[in-house]
N, C-alpha and C. Protein backbone atom coordinates (compact mmCIF):
# COMPACT_ATOMS: atom_id res chain seq x y z
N UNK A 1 135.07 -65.66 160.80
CA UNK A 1 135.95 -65.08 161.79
C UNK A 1 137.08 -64.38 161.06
N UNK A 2 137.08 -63.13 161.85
CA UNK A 2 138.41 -62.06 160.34
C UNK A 2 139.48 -62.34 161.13
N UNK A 3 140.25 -63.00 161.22
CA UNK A 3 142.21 -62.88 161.99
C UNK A 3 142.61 -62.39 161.45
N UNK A 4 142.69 -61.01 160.58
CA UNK A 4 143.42 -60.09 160.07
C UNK A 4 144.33 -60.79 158.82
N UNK A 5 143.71 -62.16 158.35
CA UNK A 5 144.21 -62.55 157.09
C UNK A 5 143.40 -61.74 155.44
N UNK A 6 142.34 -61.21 156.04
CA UNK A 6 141.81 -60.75 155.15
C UNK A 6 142.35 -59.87 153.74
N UNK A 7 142.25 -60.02 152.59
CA UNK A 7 142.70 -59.02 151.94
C UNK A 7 143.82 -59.23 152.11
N UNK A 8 145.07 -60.54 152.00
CA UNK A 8 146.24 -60.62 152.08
C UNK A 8 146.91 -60.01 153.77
N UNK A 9 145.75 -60.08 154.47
CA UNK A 9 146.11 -59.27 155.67
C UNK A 9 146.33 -57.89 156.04
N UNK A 10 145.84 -57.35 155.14
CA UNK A 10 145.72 -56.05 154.93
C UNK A 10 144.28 -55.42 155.67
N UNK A 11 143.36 -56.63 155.52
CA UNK A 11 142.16 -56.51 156.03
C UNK A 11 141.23 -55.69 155.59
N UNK A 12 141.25 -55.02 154.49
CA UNK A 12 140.29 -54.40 153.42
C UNK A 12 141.17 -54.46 152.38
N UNK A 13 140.26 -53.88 150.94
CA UNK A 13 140.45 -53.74 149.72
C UNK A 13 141.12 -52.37 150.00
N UNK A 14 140.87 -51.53 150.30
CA UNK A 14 141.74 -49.95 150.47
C UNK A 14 142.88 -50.36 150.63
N UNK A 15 143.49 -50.84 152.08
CA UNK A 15 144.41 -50.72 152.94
C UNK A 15 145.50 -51.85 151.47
N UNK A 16 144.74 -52.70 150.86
CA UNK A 16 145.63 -53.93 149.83
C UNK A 16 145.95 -53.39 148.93
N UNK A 17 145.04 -52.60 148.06
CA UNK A 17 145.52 -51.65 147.24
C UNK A 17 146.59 -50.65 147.07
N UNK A 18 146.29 -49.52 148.17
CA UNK A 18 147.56 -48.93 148.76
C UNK A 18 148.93 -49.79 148.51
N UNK A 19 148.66 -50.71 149.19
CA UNK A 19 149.72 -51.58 149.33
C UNK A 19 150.65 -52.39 148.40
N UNK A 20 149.80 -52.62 147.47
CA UNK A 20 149.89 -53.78 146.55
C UNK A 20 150.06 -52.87 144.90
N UNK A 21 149.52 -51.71 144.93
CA UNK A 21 149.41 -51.36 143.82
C UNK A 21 149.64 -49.68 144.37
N UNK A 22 150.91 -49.52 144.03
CA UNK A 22 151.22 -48.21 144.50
C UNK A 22 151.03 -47.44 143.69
N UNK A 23 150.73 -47.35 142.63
CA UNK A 23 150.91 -46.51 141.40
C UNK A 23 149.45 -46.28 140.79
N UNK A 24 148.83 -46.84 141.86
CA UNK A 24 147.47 -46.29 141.55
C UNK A 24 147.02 -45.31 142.46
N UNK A 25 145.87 -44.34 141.97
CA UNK A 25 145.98 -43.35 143.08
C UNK A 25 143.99 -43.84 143.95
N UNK A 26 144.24 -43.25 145.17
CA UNK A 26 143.60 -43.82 146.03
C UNK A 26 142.90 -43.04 146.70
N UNK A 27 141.67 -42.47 146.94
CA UNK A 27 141.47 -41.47 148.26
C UNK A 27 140.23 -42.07 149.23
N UNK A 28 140.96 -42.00 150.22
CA UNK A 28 139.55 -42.19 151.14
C UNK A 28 138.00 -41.49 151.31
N UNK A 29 138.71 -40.21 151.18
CA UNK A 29 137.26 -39.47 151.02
C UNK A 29 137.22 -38.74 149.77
N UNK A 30 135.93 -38.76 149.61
CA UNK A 30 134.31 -38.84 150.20
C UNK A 30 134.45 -40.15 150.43
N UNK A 31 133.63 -40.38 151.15
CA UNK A 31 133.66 -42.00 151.76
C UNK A 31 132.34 -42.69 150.42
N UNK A 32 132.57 -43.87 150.13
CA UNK A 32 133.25 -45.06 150.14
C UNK A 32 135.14 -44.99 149.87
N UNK A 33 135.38 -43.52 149.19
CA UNK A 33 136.45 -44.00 148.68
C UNK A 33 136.52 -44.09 147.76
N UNK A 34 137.74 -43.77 146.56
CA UNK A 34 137.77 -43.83 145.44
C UNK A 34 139.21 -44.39 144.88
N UNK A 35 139.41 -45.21 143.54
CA UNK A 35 140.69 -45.32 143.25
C UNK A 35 140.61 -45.49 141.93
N UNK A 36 141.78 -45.08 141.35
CA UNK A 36 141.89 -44.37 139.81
C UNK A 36 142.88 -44.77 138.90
N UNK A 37 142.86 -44.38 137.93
CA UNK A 37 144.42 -44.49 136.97
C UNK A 37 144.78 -43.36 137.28
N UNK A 38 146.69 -42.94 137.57
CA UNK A 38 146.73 -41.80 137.51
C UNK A 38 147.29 -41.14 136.19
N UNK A 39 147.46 -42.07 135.36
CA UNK A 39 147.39 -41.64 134.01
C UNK A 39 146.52 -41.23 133.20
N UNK A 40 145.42 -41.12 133.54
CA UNK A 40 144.12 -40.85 132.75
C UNK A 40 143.09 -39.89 133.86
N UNK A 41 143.52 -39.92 135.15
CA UNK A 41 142.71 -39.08 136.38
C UNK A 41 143.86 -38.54 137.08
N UNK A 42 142.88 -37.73 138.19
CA UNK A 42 143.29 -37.13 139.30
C UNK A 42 142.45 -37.03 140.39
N UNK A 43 143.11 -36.78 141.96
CA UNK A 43 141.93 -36.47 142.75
C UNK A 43 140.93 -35.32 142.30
N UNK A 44 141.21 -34.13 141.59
CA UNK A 44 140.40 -33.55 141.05
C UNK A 44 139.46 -33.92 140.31
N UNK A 45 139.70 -35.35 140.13
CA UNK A 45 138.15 -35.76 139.42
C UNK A 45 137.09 -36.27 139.62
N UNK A 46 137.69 -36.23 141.35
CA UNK A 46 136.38 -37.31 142.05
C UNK A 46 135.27 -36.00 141.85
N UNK A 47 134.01 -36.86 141.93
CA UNK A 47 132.81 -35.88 142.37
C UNK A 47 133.01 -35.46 143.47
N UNK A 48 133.02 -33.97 143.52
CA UNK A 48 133.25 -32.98 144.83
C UNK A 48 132.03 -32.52 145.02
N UNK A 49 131.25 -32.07 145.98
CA UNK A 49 130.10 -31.30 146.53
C UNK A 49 129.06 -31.82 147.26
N UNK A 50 129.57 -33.22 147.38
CA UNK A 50 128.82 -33.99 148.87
C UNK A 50 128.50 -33.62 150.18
N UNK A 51 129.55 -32.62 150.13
CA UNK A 51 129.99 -31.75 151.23
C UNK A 51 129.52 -30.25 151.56
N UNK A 52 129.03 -29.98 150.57
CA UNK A 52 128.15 -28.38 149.82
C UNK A 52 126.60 -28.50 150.91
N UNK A 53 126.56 -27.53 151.68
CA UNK A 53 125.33 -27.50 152.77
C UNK A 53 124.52 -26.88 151.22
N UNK A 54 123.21 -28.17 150.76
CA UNK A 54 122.27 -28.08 150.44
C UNK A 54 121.30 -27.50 151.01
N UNK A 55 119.63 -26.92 150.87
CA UNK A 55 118.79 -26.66 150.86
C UNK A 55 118.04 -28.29 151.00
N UNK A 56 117.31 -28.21 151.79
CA UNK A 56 116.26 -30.12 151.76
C UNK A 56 115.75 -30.12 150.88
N UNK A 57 115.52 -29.44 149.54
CA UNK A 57 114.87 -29.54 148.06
C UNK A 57 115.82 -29.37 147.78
N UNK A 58 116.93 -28.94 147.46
CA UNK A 58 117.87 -29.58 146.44
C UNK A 58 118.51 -30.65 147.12
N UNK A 59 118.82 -31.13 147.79
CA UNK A 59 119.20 -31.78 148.22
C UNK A 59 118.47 -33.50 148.10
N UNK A 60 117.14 -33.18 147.96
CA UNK A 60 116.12 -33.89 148.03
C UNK A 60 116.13 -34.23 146.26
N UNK A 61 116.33 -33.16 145.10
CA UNK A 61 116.37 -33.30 143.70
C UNK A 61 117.53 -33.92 143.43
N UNK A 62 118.84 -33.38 143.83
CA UNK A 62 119.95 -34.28 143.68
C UNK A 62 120.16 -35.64 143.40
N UNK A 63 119.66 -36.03 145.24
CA UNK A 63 119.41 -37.41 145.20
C UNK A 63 118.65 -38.09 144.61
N UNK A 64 117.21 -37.59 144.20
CA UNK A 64 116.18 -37.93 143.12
C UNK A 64 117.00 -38.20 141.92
N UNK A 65 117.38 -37.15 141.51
CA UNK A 65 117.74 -36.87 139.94
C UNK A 65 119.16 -37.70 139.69
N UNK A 66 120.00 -37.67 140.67
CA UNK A 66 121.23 -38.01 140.57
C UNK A 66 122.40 -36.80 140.09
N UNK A 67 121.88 -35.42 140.05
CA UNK A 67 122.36 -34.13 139.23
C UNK A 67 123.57 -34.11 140.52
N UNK A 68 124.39 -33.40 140.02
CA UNK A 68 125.47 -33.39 140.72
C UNK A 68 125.46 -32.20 142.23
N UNK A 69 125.67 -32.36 143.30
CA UNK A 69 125.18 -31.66 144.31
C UNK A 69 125.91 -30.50 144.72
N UNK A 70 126.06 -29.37 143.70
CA UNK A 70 127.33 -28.60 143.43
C UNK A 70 126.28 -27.62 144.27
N UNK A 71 127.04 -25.99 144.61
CA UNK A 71 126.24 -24.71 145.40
C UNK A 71 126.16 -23.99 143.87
N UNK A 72 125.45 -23.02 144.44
CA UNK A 72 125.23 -22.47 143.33
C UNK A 72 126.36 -21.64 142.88
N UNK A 73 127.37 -21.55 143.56
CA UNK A 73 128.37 -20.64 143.17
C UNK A 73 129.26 -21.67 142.20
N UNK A 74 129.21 -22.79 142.30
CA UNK A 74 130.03 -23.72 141.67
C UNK A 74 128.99 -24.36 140.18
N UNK A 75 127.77 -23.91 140.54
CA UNK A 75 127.19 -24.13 139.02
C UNK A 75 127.37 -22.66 138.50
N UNK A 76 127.34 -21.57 138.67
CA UNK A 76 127.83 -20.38 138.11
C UNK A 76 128.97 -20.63 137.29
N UNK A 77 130.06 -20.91 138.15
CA UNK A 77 131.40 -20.89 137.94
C UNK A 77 131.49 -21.95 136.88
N UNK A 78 130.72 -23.12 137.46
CA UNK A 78 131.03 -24.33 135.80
C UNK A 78 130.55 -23.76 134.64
N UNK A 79 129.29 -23.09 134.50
CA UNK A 79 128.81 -22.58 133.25
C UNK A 79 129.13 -21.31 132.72
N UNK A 80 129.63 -20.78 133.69
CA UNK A 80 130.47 -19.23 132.94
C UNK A 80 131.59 -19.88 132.11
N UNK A 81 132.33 -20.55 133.25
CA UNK A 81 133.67 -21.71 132.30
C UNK A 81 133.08 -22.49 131.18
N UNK A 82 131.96 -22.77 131.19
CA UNK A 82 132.28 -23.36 129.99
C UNK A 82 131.22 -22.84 128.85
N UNK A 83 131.00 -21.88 128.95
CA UNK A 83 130.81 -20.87 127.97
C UNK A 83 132.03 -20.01 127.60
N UNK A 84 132.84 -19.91 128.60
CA UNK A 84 133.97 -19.13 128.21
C UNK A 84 135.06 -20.29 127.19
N UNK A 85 134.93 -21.39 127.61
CA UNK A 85 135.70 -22.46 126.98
C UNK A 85 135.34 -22.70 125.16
N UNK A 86 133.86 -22.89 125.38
CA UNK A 86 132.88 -23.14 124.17
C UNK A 86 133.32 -21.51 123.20
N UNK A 87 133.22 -21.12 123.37
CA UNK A 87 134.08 -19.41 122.80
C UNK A 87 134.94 -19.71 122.17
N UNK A 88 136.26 -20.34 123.18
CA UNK A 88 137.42 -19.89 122.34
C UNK A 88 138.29 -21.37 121.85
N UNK A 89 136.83 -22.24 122.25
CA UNK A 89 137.75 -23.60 121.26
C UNK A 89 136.26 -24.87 120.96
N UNK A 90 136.66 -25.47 120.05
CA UNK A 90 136.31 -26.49 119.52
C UNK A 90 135.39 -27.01 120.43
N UNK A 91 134.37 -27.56 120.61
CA UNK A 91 133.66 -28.57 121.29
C UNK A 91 134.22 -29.91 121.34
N UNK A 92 134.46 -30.75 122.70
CA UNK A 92 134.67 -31.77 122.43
C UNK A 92 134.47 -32.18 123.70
N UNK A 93 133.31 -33.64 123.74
CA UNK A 93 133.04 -33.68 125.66
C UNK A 93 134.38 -34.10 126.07
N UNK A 94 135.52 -34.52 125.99
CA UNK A 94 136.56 -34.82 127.15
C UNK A 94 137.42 -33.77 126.97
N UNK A 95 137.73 -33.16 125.98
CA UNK A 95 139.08 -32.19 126.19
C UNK A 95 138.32 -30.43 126.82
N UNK A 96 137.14 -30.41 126.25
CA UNK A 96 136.20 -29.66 127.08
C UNK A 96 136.10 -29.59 128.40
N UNK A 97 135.86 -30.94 129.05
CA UNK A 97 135.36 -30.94 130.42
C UNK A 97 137.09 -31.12 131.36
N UNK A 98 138.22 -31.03 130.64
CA UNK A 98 139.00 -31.33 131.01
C UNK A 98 139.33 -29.93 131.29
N UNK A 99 139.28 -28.99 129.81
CA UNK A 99 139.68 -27.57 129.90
C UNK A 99 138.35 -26.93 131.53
N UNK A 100 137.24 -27.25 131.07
CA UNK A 100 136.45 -26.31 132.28
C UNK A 100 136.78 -26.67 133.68
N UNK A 101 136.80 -27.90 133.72
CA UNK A 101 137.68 -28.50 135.36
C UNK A 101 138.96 -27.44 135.95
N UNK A 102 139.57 -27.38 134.97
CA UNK A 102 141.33 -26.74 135.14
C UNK A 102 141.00 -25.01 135.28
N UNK A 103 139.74 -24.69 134.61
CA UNK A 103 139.35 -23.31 134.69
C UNK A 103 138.46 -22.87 136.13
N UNK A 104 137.84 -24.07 136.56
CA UNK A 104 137.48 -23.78 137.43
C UNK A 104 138.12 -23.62 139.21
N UNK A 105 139.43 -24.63 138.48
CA UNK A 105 140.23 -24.47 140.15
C UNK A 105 140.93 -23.48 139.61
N UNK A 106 141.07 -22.71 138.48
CA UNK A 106 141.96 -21.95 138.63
C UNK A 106 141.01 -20.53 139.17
N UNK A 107 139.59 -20.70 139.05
CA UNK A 107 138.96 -19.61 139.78
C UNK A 107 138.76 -19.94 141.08
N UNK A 108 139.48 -20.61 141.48
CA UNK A 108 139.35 -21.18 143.13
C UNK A 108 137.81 -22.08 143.38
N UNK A 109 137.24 -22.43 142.56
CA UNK A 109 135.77 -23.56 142.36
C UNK A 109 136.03 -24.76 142.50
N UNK A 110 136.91 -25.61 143.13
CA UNK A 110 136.97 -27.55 142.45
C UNK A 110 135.45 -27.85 142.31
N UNK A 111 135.81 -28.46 141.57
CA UNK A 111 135.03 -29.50 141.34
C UNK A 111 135.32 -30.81 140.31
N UNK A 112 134.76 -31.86 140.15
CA UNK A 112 135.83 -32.95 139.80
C UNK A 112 135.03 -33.12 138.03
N UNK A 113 135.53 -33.58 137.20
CA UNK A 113 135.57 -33.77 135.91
C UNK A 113 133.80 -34.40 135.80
N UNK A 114 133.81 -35.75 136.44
CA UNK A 114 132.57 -36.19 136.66
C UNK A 114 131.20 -35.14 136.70
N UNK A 115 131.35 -34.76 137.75
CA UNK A 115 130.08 -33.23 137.53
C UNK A 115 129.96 -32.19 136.57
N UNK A 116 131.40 -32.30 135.94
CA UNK A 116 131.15 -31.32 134.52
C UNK A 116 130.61 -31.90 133.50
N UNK A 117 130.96 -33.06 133.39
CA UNK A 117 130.47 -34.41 132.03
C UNK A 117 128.97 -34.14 132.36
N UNK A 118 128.34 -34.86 133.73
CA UNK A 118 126.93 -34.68 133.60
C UNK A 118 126.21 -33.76 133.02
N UNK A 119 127.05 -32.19 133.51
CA UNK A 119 126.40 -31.52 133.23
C UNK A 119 126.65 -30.97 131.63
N UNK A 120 127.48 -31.06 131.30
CA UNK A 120 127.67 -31.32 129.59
C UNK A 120 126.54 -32.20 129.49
N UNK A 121 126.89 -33.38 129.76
CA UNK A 121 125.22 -34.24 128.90
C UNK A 121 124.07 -33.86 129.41
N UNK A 122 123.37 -33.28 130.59
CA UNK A 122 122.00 -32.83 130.11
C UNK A 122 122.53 -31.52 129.30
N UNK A 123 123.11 -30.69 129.31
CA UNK A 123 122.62 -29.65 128.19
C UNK A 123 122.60 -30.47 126.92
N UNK A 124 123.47 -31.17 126.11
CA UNK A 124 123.35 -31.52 125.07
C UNK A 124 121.87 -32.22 124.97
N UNK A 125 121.13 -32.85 125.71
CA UNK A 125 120.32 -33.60 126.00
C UNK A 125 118.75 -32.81 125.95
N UNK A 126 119.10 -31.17 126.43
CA UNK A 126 118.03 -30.14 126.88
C UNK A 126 118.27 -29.54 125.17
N UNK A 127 118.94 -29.98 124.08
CA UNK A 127 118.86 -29.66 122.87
C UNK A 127 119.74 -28.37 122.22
N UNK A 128 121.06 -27.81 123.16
CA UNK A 128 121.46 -26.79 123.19
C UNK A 128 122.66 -27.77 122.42
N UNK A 129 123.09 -26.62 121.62
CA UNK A 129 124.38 -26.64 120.59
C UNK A 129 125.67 -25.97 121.37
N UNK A 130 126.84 -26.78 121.52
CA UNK A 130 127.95 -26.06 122.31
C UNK A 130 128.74 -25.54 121.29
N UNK A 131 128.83 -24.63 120.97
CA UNK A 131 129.27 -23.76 120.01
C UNK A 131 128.87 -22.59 120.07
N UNK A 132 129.99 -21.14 119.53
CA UNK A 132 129.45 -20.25 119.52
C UNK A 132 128.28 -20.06 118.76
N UNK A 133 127.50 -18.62 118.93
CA UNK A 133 127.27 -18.07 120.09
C UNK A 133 126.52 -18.47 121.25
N UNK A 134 127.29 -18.94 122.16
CA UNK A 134 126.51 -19.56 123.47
C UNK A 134 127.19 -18.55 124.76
N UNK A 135 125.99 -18.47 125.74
CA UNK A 135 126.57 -17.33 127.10
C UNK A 135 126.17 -18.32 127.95
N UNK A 136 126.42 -17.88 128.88
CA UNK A 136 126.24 -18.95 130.19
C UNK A 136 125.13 -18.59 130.43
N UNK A 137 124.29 -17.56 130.43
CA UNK A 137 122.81 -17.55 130.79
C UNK A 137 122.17 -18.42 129.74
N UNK A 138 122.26 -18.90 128.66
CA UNK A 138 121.76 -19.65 127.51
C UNK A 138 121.91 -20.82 128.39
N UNK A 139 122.80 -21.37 128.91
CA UNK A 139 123.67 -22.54 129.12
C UNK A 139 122.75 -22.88 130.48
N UNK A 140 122.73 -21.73 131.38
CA UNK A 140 121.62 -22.13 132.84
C UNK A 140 120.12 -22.24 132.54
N UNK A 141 119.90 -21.86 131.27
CA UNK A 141 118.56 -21.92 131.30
C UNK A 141 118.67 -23.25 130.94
N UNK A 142 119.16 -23.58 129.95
CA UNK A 142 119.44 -25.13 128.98
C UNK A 142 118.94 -26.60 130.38
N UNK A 143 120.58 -26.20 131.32
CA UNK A 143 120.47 -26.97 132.37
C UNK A 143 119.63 -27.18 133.48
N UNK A 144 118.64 -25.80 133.46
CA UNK A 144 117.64 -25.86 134.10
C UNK A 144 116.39 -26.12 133.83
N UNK A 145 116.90 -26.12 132.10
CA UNK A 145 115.25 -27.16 131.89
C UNK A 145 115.54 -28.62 132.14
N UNK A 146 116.67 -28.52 131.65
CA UNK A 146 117.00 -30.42 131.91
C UNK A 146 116.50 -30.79 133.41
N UNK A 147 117.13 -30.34 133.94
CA UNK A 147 117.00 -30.62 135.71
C UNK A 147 115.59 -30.69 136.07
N UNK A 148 114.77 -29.48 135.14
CA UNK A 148 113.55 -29.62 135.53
C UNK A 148 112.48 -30.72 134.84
N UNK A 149 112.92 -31.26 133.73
CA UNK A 149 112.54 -32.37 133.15
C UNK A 149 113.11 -33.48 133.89
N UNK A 150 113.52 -33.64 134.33
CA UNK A 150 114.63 -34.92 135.17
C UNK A 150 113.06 -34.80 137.00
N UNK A 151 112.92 -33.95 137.15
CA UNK A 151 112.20 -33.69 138.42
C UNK A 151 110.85 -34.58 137.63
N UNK A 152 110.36 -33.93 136.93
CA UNK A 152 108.87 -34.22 135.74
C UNK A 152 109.02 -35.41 135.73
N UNK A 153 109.97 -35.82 135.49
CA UNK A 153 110.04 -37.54 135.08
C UNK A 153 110.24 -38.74 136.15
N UNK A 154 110.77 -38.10 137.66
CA UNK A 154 110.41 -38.46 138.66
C UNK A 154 109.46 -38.56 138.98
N UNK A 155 108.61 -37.63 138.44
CA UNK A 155 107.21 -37.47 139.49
C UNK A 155 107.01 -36.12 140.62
N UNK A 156 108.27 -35.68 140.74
CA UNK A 156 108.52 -34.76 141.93
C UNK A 156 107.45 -33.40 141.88
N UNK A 157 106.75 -33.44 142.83
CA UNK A 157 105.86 -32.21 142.70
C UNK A 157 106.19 -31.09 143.70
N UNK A 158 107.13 -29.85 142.59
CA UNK A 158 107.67 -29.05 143.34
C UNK A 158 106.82 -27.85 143.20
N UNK A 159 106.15 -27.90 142.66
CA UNK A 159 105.25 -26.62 143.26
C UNK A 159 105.95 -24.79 142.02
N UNK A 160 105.57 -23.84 141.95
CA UNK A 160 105.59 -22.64 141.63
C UNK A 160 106.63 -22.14 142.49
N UNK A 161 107.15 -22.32 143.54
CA UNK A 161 108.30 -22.10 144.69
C UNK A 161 109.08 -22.86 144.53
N UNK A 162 109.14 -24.15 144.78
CA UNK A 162 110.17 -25.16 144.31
C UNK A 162 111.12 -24.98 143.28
N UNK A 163 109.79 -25.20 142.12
CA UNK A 163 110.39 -25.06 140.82
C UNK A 163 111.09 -23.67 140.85
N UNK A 164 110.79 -22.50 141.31
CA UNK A 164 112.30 -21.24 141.39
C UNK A 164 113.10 -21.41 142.15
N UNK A 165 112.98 -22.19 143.11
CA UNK A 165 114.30 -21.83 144.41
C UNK A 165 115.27 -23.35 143.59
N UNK A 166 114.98 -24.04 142.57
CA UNK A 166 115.81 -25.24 141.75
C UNK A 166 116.27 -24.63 140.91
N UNK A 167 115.56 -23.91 139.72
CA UNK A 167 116.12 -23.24 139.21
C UNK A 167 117.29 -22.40 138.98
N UNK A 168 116.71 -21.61 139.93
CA UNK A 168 118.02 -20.17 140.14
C UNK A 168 119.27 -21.23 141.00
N UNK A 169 119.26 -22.36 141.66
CA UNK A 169 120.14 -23.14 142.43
C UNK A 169 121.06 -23.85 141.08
N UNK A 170 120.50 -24.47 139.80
CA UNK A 170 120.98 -25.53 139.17
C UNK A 170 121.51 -24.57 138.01
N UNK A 171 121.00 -23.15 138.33
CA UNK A 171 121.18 -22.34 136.86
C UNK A 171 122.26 -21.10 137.33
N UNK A 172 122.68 -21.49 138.74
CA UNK A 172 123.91 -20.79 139.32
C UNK A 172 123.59 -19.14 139.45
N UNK A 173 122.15 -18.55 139.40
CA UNK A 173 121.35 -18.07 139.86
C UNK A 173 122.20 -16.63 138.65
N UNK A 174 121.87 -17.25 137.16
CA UNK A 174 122.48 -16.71 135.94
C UNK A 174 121.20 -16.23 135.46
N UNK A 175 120.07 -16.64 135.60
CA UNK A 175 119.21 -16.23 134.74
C UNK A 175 117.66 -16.07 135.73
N UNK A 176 117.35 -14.87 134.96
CA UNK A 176 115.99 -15.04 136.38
C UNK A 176 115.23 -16.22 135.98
N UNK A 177 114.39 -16.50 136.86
CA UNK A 177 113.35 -17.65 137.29
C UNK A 177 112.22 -17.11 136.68
């Protein structure tokens, strides 16, 4: 029986938190909810694109794959950024994905730190070197083999159609199919 003693009476973990620990940062949405250091994060780092009207095959690979559920204008925008990043500095996965995050809201794109990391590790993973000379069409093909090895290894049988309409979707529609 809950008499609103719950959680110090707060009656969830959200509402105690808030409460109890102000100096942490907190957001309700995307739902479950998220809470952070704000010394080391921001709301900009939650995974953003839950919210992105998918296609029922990507949408369907996403959730398969676990790949981050960005539009294609926001995988464009991450991999132009971070080819443009990989250019004019050092490789390094956190100060990298920190710089392409900050590049991308500054092209009006959010998206949160989390979906850039992933997608940093399958390219490194699809065998691509982040260092010059790298273009972002190098970079969508990279991520679109990954993605498409990630499908392969599911099992997912997308077909001669599939496999292009994922493609040109995960490769921010940078490189033909």
């Amino acid at each position: 029986m809950d008499n609103g003693l719950a959680w110090d009476g707060h009656g969830g973990f959200a509402a105690w938190l808030v409460a109890n620990v102000p100096e942490a940062g907190f957001s309700s949405l995307p739902s479950p909810g998220y809470g952070w250091d704000p010394n080391r994060f921001s709301e900009a780092d939650l995974r953003v694109g839950e919210h992105v009207e998918l296609r029922p095959l990507q949408r369907q690979v996403a959730t398969v794959t676990d790949i981050p559920p960005l539009s294609t204008e926001q995988y464009a925008t991450l991999l132009q950024a971070l080819a443009s990043d990989v250019k004019a500095n050092t490789f390094h996965r956190t100060e990298t994905s920190k710089r392409v995050r900050d590049m991308c809201q500054q092209r009006g794109v959010a998206m949160g730190r989390a979906s850039i990391s992933y997608v940093i590790q399958g390219l490194l993973y699809s065998g691509l070197t982040l260092q010059p000379p790298v273009s972002a069409q190098q970079l969508a093909k990279g991520w679109a083999d990954n993605v498409e090895g990630l499908c392969n290894g599911a099992r997912m049988e997308l077909g001669d159609d599939g496999l292009a309409e994922i493609r040109a979707w995960v490769g921010g529609g940078l490189t033909p199919v």
